[in-house]
PDB file of N, CA and C in Angstrom:
ATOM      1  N   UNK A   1     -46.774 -10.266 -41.890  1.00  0.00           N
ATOM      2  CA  UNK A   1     -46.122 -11.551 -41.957  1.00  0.00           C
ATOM      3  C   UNK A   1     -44.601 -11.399 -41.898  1.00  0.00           C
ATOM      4  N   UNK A   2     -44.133 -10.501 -42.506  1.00  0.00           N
ATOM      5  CA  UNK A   2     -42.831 -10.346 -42.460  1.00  0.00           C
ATOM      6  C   UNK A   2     -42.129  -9.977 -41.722  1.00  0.00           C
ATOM      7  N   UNK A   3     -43.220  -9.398 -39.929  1.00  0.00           N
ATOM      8  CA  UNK A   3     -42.698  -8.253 -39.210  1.00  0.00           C
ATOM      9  C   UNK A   3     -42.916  -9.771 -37.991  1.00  0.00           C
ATOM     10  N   UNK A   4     -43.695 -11.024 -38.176  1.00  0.00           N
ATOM     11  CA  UNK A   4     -43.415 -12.073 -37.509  1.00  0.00           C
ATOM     12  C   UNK A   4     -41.947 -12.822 -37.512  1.00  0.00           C
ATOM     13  N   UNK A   5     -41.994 -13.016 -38.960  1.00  0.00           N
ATOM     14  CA  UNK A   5     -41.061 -14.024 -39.271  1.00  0.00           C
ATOM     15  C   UNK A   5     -39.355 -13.203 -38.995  1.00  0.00           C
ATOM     16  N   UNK A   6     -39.268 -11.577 -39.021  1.00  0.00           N
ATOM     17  CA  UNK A   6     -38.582 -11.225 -38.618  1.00  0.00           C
ATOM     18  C   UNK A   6     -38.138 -11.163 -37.078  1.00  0.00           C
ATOM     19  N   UNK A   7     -39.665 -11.356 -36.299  1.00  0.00           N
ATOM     20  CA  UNK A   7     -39.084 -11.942 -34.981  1.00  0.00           C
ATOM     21  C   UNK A   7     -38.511 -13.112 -34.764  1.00  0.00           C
ATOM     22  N   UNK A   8     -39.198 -13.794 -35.517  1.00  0.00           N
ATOM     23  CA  UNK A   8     -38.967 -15.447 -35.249  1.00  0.00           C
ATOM     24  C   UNK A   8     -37.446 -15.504 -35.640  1.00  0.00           C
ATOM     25  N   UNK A   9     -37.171 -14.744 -36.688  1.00  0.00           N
ATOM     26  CA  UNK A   9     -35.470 -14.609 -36.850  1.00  0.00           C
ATOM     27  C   UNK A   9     -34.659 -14.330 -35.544  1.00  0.00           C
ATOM     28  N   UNK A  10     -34.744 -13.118 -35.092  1.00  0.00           N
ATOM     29  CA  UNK A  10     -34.198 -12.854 -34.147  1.00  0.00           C
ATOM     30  C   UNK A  10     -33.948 -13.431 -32.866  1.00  0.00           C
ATOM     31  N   UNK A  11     -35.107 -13.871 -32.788  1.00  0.00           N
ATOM     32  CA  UNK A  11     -35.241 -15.019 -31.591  1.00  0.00           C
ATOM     33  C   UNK A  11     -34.748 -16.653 -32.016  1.00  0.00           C
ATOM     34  N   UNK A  12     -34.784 -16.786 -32.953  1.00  0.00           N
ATOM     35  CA  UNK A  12     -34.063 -17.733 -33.163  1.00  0.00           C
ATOM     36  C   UNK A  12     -32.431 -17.438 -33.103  1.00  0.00           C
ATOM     37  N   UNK A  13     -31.762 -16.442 -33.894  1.00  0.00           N
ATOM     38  CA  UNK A  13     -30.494 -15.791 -33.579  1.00  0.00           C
ATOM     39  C   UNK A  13     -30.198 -15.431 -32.023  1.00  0.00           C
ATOM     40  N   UNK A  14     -31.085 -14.966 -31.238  1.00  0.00           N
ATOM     41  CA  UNK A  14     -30.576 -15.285 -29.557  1.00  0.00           C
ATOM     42  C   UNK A  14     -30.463 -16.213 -29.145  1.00  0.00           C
ATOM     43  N   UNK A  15     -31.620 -17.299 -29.156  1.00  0.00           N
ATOM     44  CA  UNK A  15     -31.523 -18.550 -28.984  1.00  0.00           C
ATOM     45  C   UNK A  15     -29.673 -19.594 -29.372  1.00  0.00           C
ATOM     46  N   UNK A  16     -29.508 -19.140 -30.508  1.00  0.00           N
ATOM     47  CA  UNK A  16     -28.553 -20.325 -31.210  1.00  0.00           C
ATOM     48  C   UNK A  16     -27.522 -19.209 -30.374  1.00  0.00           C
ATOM     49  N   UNK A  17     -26.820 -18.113 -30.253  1.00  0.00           N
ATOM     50  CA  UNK A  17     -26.141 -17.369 -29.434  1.00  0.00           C
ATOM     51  C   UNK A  17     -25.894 -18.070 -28.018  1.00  0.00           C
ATOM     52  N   UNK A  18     -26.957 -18.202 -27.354  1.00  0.00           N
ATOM     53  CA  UNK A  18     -26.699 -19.141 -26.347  1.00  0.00           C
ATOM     54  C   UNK A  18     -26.591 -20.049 -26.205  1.00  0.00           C
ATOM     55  N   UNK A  19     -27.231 -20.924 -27.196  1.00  0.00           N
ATOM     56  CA  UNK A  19     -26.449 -22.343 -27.600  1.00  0.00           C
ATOM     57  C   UNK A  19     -24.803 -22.524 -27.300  1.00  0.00           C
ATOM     58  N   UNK A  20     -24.816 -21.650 -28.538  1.00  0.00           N
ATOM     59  CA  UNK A  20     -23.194 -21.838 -28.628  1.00  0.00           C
ATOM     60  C   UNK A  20     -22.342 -21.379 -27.574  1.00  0.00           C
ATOM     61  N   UNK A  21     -22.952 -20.542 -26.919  1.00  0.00           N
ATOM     62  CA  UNK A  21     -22.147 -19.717 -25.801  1.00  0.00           C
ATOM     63  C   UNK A  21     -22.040 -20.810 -24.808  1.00  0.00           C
ATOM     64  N   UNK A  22     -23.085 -21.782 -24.282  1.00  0.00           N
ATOM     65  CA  UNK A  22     -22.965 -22.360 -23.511  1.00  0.00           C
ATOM     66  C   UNK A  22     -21.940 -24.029 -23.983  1.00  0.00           C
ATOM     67  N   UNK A  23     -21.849 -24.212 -25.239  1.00  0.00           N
ATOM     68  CA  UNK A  23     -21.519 -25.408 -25.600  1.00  0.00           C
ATOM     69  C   UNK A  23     -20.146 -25.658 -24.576  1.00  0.00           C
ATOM     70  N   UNK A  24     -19.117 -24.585 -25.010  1.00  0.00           N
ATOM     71  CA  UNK A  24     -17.961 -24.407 -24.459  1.00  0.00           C
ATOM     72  C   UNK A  24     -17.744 -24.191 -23.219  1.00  0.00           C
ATOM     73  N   UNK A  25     -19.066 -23.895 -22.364  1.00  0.00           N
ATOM     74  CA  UNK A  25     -18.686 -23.993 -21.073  1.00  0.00           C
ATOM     75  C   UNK A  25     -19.515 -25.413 -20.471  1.00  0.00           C
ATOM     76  N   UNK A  26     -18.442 -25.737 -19.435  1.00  0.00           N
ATOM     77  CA  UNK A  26     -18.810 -27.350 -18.558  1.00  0.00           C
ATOM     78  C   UNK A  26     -17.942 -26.694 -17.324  1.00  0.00           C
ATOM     79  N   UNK A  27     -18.769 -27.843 -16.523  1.00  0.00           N
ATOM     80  CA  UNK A  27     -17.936 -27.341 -14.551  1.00  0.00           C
ATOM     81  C   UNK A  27     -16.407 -28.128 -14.753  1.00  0.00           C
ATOM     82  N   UNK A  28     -16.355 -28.665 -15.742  1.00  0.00           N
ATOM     83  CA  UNK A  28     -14.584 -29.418 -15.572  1.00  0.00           C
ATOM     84  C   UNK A  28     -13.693 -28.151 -16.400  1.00  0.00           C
ATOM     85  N   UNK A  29     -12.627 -28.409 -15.857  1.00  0.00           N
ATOM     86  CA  UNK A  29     -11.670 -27.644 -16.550  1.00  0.00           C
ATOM     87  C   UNK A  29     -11.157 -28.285 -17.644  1.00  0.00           C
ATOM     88  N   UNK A  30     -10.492 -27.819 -18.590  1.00  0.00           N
ATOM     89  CA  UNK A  30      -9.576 -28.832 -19.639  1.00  0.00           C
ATOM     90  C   UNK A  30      -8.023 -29.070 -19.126  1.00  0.00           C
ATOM     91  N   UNK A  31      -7.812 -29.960 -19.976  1.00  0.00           N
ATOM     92  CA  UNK A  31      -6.665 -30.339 -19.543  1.00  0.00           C
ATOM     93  C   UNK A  31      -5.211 -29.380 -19.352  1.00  0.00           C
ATOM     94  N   UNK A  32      -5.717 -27.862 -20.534  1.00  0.00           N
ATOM     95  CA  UNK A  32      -4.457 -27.163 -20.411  1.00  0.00           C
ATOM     96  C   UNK A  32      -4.586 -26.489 -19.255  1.00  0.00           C
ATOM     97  N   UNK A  33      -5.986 -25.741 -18.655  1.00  0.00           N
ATOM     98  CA  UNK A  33      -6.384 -25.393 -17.925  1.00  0.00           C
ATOM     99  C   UNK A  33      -5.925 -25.609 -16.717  1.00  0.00           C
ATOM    100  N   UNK A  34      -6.012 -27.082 -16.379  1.00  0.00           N
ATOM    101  CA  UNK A  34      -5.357 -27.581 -15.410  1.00  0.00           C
ATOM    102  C   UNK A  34      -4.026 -27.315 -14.918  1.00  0.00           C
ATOM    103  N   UNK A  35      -2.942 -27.528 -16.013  1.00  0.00           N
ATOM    104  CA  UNK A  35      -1.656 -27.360 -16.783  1.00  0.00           C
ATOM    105  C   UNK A  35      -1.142 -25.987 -16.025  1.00  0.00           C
ATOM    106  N   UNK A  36      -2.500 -24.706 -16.644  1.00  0.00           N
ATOM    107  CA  UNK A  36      -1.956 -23.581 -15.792  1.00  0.00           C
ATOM    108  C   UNK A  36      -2.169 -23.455 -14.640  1.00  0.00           C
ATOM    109  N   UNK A  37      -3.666 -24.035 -14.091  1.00  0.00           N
ATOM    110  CA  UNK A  37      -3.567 -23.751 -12.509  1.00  0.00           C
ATOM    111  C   UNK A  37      -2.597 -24.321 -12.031  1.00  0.00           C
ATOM    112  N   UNK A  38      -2.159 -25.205 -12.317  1.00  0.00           N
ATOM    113  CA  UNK A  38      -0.541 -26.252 -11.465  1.00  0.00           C
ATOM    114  C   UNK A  38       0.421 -25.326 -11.429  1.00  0.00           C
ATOM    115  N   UNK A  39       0.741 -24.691 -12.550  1.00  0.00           N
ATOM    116  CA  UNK A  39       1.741 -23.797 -12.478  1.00  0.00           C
ATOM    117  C   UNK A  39       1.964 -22.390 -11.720  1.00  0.00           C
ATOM    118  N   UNK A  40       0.306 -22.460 -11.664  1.00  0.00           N
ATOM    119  CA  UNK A  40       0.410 -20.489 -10.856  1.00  0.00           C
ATOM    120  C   UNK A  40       0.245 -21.352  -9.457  1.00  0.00           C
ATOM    121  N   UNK A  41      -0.401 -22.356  -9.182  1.00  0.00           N
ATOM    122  CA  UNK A  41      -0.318 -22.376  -7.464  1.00  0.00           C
ATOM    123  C   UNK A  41       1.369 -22.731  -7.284  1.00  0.00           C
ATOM    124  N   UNK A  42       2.122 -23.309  -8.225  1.00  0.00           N
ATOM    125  CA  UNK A  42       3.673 -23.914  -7.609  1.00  0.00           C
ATOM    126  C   UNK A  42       4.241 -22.239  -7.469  1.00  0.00           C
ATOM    127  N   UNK A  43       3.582 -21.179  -8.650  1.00  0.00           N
ATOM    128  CA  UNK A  43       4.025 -20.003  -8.856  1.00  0.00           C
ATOM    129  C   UNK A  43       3.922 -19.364  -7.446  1.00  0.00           C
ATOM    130  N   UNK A  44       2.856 -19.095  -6.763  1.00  0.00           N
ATOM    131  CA  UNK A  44       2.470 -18.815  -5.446  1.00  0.00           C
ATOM    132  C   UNK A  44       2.920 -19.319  -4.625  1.00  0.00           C
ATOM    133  N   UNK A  45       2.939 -20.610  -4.438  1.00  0.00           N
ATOM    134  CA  UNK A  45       4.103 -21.179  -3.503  1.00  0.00           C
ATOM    135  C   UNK A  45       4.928 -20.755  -3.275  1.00  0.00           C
ATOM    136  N   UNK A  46       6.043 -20.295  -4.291  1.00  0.00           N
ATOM    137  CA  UNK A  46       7.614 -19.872  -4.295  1.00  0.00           C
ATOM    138  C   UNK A  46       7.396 -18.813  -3.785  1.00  0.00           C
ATOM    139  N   UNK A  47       6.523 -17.959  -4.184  1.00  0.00           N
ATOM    140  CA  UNK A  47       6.576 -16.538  -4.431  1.00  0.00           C
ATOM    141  C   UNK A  47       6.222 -16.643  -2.149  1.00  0.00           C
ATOM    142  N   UNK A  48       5.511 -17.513  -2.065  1.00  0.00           N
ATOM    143  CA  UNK A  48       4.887 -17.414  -0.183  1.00  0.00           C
ATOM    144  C   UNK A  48       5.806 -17.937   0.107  1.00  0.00           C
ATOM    145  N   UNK A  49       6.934 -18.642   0.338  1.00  0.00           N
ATOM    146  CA  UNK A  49       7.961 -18.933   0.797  1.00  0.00           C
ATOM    147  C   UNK A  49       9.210 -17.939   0.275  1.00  0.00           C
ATOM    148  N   UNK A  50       9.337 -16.851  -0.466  1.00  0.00           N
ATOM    149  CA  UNK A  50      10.131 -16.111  -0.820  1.00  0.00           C
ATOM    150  C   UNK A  50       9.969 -15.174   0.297  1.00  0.00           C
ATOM    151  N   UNK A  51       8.478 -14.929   0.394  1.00  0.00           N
ATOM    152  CA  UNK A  51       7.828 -13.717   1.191  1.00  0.00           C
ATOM    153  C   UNK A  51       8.151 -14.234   2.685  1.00  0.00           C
ATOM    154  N   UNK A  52       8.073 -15.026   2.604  1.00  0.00           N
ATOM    155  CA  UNK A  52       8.462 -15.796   5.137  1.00  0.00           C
ATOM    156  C   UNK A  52      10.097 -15.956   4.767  1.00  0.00           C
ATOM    157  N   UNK A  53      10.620 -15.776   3.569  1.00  0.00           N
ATOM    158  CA  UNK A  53      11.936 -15.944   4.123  1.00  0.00           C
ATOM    159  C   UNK A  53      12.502 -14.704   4.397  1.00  0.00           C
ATOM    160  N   UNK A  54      12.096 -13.378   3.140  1.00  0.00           N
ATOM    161  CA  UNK A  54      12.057 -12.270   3.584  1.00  0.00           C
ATOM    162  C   UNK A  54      11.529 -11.741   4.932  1.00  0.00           C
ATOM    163  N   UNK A  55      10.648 -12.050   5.415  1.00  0.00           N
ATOM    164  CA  UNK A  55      10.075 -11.606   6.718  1.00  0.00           C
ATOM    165  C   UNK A  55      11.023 -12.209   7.921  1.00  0.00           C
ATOM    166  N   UNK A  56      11.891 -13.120   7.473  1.00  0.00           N
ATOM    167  CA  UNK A  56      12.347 -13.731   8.836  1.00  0.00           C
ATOM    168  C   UNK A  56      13.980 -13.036   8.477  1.00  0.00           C
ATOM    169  N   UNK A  57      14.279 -12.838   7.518  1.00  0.00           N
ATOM    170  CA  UNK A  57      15.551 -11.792   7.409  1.00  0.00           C
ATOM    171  C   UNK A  57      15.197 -10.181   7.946  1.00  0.00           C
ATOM    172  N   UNK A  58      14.238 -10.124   7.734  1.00  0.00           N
ATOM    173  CA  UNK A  58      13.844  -8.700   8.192  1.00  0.00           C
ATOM    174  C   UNK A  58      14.014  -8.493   9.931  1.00  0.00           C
ATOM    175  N   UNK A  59      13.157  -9.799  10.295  1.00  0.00           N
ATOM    176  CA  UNK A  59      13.291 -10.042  11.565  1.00  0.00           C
ATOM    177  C   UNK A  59      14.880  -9.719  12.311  1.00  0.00           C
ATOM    178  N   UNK A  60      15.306 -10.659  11.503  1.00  0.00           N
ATOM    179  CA  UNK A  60      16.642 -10.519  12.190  1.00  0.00           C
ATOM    180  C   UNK A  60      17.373  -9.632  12.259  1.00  0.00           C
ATOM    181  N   UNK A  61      17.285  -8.764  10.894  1.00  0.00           N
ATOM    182  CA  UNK A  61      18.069  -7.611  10.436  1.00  0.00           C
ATOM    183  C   UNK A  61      17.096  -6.191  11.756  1.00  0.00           C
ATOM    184  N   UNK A  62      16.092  -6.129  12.504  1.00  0.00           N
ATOM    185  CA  UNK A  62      15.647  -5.554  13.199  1.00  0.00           C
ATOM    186  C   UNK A  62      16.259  -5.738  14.498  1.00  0.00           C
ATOM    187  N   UNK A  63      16.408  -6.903  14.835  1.00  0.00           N
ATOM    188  CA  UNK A  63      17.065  -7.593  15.964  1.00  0.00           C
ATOM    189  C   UNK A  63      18.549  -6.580  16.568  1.00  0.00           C
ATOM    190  N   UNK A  64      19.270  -6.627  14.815  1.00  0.00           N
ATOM    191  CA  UNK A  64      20.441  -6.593  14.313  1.00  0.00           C
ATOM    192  C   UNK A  64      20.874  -5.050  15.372  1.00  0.00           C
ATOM    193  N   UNK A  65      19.681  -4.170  14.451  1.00  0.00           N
ATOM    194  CA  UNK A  65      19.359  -3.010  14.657  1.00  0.00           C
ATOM    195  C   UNK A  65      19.181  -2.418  15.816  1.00  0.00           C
ATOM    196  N   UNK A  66      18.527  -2.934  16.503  1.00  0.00           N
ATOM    197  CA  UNK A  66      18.147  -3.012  18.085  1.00  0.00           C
ATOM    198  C   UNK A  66      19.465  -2.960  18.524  1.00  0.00           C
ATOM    199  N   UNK A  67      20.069  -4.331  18.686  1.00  0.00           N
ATOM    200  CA  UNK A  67      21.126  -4.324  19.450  1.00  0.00           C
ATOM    201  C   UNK A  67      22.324  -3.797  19.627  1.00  0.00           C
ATOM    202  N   UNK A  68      22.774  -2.803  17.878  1.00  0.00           N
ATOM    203  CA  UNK A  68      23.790  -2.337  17.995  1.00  0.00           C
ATOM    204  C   UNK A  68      23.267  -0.545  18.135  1.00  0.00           C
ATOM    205  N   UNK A  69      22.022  -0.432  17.994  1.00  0.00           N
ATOM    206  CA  UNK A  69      21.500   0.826  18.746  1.00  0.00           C
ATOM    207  C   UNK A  69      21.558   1.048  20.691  1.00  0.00           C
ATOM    208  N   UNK A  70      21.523  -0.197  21.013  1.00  0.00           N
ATOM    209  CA  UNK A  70      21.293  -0.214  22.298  1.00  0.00           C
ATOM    210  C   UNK A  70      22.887  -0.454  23.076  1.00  0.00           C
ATOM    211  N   UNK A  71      24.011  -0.781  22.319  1.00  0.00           N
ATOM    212  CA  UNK A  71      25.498  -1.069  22.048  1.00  0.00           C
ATOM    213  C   UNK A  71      25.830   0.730  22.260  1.00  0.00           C
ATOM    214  N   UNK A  72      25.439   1.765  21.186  1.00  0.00           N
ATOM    215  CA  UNK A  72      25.469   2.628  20.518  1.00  0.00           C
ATOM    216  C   UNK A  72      25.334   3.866  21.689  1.00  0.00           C
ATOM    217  N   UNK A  73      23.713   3.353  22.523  1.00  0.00           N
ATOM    218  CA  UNK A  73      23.777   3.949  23.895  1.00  0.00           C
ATOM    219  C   UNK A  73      24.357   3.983  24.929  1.00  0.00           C
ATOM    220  N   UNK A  74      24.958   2.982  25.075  1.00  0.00           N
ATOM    221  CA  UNK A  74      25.752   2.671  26.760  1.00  0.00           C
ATOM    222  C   UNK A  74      26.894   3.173  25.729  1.00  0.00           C
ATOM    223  N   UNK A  75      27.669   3.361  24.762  1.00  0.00           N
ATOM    224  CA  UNK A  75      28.651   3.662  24.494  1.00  0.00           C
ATOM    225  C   UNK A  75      28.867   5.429  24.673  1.00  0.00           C
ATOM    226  N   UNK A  76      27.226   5.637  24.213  1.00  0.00           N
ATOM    227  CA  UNK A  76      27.312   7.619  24.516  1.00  0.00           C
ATOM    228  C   UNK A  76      27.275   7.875  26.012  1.00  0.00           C
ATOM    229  N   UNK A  77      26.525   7.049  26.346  1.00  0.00           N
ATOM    230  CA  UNK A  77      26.615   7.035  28.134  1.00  0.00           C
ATOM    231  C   UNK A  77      27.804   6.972  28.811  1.00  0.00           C
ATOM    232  N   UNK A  78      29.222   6.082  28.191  1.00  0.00           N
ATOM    233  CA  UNK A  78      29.877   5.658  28.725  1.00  0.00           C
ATOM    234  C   UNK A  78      31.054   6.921  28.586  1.00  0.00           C
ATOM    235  N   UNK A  79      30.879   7.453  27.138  1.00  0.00           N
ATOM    236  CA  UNK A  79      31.552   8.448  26.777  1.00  0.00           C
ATOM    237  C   UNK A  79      31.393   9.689  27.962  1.00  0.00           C
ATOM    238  N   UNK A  80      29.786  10.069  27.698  1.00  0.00           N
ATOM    239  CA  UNK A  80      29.407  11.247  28.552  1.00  0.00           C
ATOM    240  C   UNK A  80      30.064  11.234  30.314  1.00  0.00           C
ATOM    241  N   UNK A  81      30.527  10.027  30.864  1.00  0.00           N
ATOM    242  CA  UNK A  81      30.519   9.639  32.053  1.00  0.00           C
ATOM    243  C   UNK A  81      32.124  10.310  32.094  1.00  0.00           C
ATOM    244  N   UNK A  82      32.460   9.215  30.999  1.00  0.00           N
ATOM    245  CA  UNK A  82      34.255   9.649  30.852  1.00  0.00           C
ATOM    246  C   UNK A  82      34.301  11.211  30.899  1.00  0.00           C
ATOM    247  N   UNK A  83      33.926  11.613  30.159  1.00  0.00           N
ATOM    248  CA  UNK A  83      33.964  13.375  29.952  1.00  0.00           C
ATOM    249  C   UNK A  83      33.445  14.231  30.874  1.00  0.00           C
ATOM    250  N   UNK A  84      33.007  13.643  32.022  1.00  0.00           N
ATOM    251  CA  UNK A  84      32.263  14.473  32.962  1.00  0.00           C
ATOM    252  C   UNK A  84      33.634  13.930  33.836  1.00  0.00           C
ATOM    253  N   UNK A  85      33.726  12.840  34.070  1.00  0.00           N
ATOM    254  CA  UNK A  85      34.964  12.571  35.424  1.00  0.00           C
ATOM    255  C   UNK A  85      36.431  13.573  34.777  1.00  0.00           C
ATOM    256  N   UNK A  86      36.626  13.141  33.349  1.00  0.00           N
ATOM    257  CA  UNK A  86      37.564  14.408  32.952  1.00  0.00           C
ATOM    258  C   UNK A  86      37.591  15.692  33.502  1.00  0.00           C
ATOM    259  N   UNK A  87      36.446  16.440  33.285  1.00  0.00           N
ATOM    260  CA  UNK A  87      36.462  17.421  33.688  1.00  0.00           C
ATOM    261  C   UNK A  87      36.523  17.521  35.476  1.00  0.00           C
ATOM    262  N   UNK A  88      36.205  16.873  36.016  1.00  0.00           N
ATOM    263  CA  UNK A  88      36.339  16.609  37.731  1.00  0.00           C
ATOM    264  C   UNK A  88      38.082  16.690  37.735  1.00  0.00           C
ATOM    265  N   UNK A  89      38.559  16.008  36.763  1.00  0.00           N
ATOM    266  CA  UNK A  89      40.020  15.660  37.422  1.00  0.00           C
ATOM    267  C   UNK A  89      40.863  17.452  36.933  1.00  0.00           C
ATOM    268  N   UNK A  90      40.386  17.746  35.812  1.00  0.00           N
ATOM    269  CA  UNK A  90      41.363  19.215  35.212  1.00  0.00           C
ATOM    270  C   UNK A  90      40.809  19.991  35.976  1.00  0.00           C
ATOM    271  N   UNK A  91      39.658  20.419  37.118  1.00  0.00           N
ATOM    272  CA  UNK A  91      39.502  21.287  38.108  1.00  0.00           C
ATOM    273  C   UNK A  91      40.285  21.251  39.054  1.00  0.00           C
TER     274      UNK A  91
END
């Protein structure tokens, strides 16, 4: 009798466990809940418009790069040209 009623305990103690476990959960959020999702999506927002503004400075700063590399070449070219006709003229 005692090795029943000790089930019936236990199973009653799982039972009320899930009771309670479930009381607190529902498909709505609460109101603070809400409160924070508002705040992490405005959070994400900033943070995705921080990130395309960076990407479009990057852009440019590549651009930047390019062009005074390609400045950089016709200037060694222009050098090497000079220094070769130099030497034509001191022969």
């Amino acid at each position: 009798m005692k090795r029943i009623s000790g089930i019936k305990s236990v199973s009653l103690l799982v039972v009320a466990f899930f009771a309670i476990s479930f009381v607190g959960c529902t498909k709505y959020a609460s109101q603070e809940e809400l409160v924070q999702m508002e705040a992490i999506k405005k959070e994400i927002s900033s943070l995705e418009k921080d990130a395309n503004s960076l990407k479009a400075e990057r852009s440019k700063l590549e651009k930047e790069i390019a062009d005074r590399n390609k400045k950089l070449e016709e200037c060694a070219k222009l050098k090497q040209e000079t220094q070769a006709n130099l030497s034509k003229m001191n022969k």
